[in-house]
N, C-alpha and C. Protein backbone atom coordinates (compact mmCIF):
# COMPACT_ATOMS: atom_id res chain seq x y z
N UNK A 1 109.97 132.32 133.11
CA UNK A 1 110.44 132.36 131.73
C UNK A 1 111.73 133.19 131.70
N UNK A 2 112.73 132.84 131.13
CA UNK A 2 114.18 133.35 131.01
C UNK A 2 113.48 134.18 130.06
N UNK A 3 114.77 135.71 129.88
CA UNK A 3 114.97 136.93 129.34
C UNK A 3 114.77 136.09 127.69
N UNK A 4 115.75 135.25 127.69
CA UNK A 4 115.64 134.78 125.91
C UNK A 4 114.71 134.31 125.78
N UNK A 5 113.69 133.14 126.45
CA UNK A 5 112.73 132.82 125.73
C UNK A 5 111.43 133.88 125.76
N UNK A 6 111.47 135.21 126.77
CA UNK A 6 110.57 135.79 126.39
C UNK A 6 111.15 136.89 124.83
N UNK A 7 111.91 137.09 124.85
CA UNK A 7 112.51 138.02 123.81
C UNK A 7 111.93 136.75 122.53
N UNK A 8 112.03 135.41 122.38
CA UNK A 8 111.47 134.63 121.46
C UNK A 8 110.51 134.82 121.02
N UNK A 9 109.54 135.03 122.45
CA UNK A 9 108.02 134.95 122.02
C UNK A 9 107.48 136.22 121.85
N UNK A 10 108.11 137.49 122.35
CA UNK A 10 107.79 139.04 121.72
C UNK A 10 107.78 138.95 119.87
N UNK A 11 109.24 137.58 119.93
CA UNK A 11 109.44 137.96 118.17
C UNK A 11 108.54 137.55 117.63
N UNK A 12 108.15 136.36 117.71
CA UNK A 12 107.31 135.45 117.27
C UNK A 12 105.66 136.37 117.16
N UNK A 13 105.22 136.38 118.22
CA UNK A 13 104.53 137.60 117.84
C UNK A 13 104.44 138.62 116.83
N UNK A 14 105.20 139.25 116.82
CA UNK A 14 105.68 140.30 116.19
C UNK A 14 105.95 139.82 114.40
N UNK A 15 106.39 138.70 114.39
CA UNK A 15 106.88 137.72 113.05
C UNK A 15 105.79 137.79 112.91
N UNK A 16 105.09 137.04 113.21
CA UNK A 16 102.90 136.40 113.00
C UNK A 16 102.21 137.87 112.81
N UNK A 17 102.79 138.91 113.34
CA UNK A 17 102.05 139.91 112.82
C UNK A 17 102.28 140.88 111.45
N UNK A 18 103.65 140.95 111.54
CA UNK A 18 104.19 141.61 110.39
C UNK A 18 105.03 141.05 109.61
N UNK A 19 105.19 139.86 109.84
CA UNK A 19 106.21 138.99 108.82
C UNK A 19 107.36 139.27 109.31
N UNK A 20 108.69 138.03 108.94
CA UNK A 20 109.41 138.54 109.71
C UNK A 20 110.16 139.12 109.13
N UNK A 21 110.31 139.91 107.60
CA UNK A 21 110.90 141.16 107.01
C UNK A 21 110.39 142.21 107.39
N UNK A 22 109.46 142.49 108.00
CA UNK A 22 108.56 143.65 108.29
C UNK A 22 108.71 144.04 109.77
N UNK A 23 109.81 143.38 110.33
CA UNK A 23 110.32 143.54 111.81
C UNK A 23 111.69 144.01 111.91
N UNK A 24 112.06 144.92 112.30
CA UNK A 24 113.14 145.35 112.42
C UNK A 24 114.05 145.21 113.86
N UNK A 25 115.16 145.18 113.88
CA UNK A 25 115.77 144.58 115.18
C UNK A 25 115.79 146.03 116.27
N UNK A 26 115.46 146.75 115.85
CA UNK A 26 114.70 148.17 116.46
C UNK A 26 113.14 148.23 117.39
N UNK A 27 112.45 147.50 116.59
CA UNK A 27 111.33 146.95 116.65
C UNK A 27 110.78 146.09 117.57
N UNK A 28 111.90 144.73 117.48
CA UNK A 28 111.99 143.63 118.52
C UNK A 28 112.63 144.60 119.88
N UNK A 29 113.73 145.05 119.70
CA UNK A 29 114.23 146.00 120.94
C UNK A 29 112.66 146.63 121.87
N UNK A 30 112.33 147.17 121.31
CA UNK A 30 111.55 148.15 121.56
C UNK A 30 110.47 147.52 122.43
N UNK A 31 109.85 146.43 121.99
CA UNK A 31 109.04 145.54 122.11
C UNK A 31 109.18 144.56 123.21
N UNK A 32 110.32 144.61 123.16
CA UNK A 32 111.18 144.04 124.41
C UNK A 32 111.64 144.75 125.79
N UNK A 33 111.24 146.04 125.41
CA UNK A 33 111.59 146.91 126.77
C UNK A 33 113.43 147.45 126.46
N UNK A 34 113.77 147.08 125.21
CA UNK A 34 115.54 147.49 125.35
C UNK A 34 115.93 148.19 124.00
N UNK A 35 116.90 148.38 124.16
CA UNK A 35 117.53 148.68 122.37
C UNK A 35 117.62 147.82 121.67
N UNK A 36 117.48 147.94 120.19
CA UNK A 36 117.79 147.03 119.48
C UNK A 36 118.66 146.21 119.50
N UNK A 37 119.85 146.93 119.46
CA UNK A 37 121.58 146.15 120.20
C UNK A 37 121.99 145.37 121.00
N UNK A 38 120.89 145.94 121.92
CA UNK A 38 120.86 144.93 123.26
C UNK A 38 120.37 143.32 122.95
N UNK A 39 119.54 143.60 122.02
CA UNK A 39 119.50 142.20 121.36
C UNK A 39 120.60 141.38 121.06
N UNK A 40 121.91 141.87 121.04
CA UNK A 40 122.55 140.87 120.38
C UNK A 40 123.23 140.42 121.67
N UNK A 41 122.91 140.71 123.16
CA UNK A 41 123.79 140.18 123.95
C UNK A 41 123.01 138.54 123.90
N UNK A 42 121.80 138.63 123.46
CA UNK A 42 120.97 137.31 123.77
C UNK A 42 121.09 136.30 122.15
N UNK A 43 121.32 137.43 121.32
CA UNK A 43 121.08 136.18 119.83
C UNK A 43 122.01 137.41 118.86
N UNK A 44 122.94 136.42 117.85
CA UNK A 44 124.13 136.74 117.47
C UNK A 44 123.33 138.21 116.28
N UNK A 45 122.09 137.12 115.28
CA UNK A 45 121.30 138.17 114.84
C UNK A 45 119.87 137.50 114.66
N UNK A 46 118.82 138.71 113.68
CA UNK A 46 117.49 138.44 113.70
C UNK A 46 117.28 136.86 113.72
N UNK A 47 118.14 136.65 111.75
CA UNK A 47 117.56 135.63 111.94
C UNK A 47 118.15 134.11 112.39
N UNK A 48 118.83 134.15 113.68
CA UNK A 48 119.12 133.38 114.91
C UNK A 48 118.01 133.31 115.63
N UNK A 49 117.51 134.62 116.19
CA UNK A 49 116.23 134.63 116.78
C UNK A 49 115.30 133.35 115.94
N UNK A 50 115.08 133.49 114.37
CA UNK A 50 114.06 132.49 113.52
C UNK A 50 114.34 131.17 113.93
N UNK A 51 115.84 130.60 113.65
CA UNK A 51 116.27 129.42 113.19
C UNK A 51 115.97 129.09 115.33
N UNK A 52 116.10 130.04 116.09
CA UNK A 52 115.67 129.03 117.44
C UNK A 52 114.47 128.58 117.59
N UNK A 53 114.19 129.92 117.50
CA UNK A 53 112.47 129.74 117.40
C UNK A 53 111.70 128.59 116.79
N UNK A 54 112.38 128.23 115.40
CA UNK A 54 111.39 127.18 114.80
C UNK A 54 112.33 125.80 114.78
N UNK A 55 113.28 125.70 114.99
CA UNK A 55 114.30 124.55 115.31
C UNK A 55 113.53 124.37 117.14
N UNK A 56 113.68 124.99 117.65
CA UNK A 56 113.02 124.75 119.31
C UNK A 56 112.19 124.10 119.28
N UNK A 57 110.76 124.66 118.39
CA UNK A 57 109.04 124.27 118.57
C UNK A 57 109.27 122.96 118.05
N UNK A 58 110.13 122.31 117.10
CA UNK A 58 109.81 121.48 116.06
C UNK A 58 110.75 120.28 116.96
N UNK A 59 111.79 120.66 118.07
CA UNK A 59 112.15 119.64 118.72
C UNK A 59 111.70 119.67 119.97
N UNK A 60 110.41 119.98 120.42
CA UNK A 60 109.77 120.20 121.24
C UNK A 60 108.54 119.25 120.46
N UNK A 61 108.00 119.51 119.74
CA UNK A 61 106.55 118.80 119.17
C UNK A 61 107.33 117.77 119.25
N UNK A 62 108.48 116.64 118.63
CA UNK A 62 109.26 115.56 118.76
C UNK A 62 109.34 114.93 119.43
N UNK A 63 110.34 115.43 121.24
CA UNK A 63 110.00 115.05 121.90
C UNK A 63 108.86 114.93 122.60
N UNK A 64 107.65 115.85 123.28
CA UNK A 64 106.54 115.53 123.71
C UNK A 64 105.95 113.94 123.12
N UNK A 65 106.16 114.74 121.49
CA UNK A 65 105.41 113.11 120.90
C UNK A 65 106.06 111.76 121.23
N UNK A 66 107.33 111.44 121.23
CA UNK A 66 107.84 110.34 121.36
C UNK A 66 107.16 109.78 123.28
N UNK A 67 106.99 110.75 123.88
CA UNK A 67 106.60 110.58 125.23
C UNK A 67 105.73 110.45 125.31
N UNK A 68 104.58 111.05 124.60
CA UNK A 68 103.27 110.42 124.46
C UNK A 68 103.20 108.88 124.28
N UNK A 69 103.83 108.70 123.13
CA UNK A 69 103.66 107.53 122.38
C UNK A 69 104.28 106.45 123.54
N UNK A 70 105.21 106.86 124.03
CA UNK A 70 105.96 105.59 125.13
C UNK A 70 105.17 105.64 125.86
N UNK A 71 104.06 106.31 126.62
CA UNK A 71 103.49 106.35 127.90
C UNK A 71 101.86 105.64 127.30
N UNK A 72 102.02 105.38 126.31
CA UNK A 72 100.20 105.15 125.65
C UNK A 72 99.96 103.93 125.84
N UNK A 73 99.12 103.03 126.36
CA UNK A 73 98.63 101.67 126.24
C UNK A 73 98.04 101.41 124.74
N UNK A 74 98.91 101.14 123.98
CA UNK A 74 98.57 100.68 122.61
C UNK A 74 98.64 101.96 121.74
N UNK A 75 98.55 101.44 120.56
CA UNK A 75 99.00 102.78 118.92
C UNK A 75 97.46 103.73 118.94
N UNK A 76 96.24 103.25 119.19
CA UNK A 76 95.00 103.84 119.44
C UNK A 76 95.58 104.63 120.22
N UNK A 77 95.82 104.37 121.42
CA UNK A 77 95.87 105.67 123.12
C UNK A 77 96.90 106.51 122.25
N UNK A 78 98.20 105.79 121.72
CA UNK A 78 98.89 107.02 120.93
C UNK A 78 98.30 107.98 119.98
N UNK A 79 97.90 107.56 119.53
CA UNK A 79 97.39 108.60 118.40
C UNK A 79 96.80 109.57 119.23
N UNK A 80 95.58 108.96 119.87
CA UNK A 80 94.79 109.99 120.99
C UNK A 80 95.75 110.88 121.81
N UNK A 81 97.05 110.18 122.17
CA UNK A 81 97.59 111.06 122.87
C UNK A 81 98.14 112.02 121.95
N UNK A 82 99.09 111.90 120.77
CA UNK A 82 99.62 112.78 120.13
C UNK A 82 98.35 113.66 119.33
N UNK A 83 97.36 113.67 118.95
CA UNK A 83 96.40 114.31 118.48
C UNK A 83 96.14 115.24 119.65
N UNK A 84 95.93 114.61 121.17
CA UNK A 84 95.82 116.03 121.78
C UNK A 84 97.27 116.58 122.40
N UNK A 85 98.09 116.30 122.07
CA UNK A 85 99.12 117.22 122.26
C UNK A 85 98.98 117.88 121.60
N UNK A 86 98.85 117.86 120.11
CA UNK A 86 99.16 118.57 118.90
C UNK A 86 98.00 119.76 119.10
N UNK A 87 97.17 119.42 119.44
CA UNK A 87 95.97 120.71 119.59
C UNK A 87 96.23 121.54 120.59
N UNK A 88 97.02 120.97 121.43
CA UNK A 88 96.93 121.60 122.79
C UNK A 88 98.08 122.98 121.87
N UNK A 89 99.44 122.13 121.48
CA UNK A 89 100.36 122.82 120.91
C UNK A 89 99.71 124.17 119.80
N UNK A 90 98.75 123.62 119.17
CA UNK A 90 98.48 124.65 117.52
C UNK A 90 97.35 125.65 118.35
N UNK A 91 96.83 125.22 119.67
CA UNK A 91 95.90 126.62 120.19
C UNK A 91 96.75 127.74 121.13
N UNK A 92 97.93 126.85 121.51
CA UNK A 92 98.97 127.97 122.42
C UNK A 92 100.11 128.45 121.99
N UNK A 93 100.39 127.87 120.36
CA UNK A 93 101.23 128.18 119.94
C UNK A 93 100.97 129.28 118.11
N UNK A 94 99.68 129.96 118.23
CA UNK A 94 99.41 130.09 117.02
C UNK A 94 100.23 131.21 116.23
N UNK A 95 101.06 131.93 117.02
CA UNK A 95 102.00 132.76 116.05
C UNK A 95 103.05 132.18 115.59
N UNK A 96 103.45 131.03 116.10
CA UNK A 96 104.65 129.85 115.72
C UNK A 96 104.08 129.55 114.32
N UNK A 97 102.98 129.21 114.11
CA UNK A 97 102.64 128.65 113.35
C UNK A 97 102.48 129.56 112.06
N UNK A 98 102.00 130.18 112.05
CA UNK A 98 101.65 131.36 111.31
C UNK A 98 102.82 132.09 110.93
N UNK A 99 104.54 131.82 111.59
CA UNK A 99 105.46 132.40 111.36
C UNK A 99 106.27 130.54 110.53
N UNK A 100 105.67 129.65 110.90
CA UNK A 100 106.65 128.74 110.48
C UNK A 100 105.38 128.61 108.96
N UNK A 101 104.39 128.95 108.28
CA UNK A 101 103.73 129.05 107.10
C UNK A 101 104.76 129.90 106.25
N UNK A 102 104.55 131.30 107.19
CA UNK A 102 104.98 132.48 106.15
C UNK A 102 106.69 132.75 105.81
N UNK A 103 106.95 132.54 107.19
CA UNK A 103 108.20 132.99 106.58
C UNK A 103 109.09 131.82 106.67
N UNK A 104 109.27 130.80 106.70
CA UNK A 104 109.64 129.31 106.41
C UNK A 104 111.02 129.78 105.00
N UNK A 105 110.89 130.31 104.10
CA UNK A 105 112.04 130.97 103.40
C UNK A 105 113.06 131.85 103.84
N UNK A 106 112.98 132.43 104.90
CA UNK A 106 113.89 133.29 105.38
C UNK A 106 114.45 132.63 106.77
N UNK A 107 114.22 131.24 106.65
CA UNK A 107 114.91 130.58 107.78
C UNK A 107 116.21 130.53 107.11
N UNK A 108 117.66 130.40 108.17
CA UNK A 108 119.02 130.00 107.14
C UNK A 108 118.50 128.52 106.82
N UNK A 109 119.31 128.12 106.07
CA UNK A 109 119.25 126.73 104.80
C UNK A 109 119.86 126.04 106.31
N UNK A 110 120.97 125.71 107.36
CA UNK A 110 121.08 125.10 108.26
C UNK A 110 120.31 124.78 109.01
N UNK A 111 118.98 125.82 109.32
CA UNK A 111 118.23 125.40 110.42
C UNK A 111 117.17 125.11 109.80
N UNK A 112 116.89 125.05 108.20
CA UNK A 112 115.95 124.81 107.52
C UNK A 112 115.89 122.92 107.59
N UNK A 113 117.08 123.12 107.23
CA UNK A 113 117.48 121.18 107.54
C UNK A 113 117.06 120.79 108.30
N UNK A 114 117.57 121.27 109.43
CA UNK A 114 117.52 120.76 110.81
C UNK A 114 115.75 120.45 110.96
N UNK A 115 114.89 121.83 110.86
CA UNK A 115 114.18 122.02 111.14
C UNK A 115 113.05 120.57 110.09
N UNK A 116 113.12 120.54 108.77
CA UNK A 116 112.78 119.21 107.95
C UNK A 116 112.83 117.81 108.09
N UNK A 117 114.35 117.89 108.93
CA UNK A 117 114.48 116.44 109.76
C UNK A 117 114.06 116.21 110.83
N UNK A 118 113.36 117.31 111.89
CA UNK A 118 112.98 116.82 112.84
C UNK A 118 111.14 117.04 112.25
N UNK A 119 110.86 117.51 111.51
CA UNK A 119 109.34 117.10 110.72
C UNK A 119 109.04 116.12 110.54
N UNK A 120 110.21 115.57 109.15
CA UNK A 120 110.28 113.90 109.07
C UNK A 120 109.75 112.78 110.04
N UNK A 121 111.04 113.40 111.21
CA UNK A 121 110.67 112.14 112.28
C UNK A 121 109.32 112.52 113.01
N UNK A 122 108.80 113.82 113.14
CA UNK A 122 107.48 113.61 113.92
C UNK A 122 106.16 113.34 113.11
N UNK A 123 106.73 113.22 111.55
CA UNK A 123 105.69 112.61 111.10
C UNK A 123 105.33 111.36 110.53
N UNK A 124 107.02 110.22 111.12
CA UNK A 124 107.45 109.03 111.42
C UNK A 124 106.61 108.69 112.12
N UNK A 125 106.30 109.49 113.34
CA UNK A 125 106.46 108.70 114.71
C UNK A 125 104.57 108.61 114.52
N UNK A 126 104.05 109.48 113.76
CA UNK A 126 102.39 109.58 114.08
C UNK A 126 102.51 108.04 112.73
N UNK A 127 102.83 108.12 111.53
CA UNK A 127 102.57 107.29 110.48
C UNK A 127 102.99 106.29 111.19
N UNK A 128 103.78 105.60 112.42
CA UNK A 128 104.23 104.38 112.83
C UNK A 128 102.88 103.63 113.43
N UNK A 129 102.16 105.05 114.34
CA UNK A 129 101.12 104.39 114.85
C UNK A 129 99.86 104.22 114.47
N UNK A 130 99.86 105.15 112.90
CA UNK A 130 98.53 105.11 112.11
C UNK A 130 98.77 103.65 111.39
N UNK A 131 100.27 103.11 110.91
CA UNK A 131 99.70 102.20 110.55
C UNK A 131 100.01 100.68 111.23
N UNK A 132 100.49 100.77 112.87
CA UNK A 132 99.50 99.46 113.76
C UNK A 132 98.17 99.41 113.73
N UNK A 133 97.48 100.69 113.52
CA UNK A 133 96.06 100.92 114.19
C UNK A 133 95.46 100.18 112.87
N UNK A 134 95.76 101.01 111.75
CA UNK A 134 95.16 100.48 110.60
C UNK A 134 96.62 99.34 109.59
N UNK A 135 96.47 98.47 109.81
CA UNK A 135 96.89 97.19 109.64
C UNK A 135 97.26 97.40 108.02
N UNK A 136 98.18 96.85 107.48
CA UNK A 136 98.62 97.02 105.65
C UNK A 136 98.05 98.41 105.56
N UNK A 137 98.71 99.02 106.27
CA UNK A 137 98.28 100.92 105.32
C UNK A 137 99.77 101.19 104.95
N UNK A 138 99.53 101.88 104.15
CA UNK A 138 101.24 101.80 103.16
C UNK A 138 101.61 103.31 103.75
N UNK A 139 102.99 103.15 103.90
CA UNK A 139 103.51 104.56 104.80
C UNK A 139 103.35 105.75 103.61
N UNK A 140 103.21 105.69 102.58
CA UNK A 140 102.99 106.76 102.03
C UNK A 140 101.76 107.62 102.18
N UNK A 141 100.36 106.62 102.67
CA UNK A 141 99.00 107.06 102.83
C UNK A 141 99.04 107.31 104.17
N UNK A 142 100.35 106.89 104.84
CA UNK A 142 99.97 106.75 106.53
C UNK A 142 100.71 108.52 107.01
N UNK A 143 101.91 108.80 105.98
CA UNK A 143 102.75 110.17 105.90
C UNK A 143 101.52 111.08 105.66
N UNK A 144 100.89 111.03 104.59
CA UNK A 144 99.69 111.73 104.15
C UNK A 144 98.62 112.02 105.10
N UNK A 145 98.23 110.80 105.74
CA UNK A 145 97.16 111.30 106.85
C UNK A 145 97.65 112.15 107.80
N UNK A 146 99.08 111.89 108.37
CA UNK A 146 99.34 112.60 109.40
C UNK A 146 99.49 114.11 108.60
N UNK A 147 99.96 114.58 107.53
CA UNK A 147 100.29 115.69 106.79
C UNK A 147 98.82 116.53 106.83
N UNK A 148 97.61 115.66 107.19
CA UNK A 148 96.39 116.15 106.59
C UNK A 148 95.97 116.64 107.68
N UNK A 149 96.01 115.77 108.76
CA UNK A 149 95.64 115.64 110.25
C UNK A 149 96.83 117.36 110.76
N UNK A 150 97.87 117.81 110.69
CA UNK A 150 98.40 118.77 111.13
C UNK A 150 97.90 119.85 109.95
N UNK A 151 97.31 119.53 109.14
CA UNK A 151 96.59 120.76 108.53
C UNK A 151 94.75 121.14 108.80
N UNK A 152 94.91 120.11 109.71
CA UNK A 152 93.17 120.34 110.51
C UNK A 152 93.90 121.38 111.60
N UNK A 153 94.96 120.42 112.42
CA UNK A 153 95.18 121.36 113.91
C UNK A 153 96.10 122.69 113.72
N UNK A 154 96.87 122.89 112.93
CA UNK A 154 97.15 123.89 112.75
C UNK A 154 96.16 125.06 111.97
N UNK A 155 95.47 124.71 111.64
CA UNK A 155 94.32 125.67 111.30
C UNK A 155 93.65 126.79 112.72
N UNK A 156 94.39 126.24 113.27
CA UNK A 156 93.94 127.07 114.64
C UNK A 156 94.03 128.89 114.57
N UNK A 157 94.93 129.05 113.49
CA UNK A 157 95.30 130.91 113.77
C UNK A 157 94.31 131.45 113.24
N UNK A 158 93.50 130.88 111.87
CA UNK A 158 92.79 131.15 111.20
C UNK A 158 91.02 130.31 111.67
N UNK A 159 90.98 129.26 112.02
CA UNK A 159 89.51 128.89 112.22
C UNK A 159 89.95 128.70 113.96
N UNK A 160 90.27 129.41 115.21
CA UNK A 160 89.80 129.42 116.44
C UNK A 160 88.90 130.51 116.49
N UNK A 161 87.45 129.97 116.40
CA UNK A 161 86.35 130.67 116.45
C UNK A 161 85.80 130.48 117.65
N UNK A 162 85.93 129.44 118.54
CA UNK A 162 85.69 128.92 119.71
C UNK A 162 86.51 129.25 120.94
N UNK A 163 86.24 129.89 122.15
CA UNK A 163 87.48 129.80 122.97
C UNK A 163 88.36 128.40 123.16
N UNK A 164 89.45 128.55 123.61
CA UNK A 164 90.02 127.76 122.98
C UNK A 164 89.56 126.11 123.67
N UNK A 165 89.07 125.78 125.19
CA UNK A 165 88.40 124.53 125.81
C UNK A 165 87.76 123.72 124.51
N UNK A 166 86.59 124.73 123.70
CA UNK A 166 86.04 123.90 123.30
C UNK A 166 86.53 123.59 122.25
N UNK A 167 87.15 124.91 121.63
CA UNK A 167 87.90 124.16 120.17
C UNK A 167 89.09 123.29 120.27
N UNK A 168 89.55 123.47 121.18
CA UNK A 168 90.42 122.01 121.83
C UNK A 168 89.93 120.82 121.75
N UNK A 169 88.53 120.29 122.25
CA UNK A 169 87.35 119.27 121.92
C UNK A 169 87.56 119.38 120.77
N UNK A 170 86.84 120.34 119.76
CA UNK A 170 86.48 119.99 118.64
C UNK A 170 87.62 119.65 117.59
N UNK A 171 88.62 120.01 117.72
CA UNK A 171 89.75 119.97 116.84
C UNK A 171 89.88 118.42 116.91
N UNK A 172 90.71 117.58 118.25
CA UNK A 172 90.25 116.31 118.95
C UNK A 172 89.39 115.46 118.17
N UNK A 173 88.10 115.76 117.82
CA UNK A 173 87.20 114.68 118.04
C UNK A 173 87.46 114.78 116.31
N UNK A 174 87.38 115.90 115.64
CA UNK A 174 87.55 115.90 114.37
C UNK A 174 88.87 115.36 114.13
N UNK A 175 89.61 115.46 114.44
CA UNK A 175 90.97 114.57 114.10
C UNK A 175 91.36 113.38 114.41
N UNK A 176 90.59 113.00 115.52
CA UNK A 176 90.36 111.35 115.70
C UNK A 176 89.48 110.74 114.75
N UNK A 177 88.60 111.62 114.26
CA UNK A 177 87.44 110.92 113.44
C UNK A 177 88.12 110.65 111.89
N UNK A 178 89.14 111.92 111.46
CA UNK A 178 89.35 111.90 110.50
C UNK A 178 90.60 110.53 109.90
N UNK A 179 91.29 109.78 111.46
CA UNK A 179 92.29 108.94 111.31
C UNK A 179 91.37 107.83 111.94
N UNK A 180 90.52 107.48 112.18
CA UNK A 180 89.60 106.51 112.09
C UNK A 180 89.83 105.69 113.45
N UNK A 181 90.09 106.81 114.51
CA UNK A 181 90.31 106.29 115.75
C UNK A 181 89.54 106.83 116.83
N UNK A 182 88.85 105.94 117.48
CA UNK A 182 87.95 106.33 118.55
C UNK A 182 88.80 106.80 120.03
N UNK A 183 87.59 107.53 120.41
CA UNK A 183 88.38 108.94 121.52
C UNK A 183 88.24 107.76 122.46
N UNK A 184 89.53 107.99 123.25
CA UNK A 184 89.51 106.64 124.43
C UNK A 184 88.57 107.13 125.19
């Protein structure tokens, strides 16, 4: 792991724990093993650190998914595949998440965009294959399922009650069940 992406994931941390007004670039320093200052040889300021952080994860969930989906024998294996990416993603990624809930306002308005349009398309790419699977489903119910379906798997910061193997299963089987697609 490069110096910047661990300095990412100290923040991120640190964001998921105290919000990311409640972090000071003193704080992140510190946390990081350096001075605060020293921070800026890696990111111009804090919230640069935000706009990578959640511009990164969100073109990262994108691509994976589009690769899922090309590598799947049919819109069923896709779904299955992007459903367990997505779990795999919301159990190893749960301070991302918990920082892209809370502090989602204190992103700049540039990477807020950015960050909305690449949502859009990853929730294109699941509604493309919810509705081959399910035949005349209107993309507005097909946007919705997937909207519903990332509010099962992201539930992970708050309901991983399970280490994470099995709640990996269970997240899975409940989110295949809930888009009406059987586990290959």
């Amino acid at each position: 792991m490069t110096r910047r992406a661990q300095i990412l994931a100290t923040a991120a941390e640190l964001f998921a724990a105290r919000g990311f007004h409640g972090v000071s670039v003193a704080d992140l320093g510190a946390a990081c093993g350096i001075s605060g200052p020293a921070l800026y040889k890696h990111f111009p300021s804090k919230d640069a650190m935000l706009a990578e952080m959640l511009v990164s994860i969100s073109e990262e969930l994108l691509a994976v998914g589009r690769r899922r989906v090309a590598e799947a024998d049919g819109p069923a294996a896709a779904l299955a595949a992007l459903v367990d990416w997505h779990a795999s993603f919301a159990l190893g990624q749960r301070s991302l998440i918990v920082v892209q809930d809370r502090d989602w306002e204190s992103l700049p308005a540039t990477a807020r965009e950015r960050v909305r349009t690449l949502q859009r398309e990853y929730v294109d790419l699941w509604a493309e294959q919810l509705r081959l699977v399910h035949g005349g489903l209107a993309l507005d119910r097909a946007r919705a399922m997937a909207h519903a379906t990332f509010g099962l798997l992201n539930s992970t910061p708050h309901s991983g009650l399970l280490p994470d193997e099995p709640m990996h299963a269970l997240l899975v089987d409940m989110a295949l069940a809930a888009l009406g697609v059987a586990r290959p």
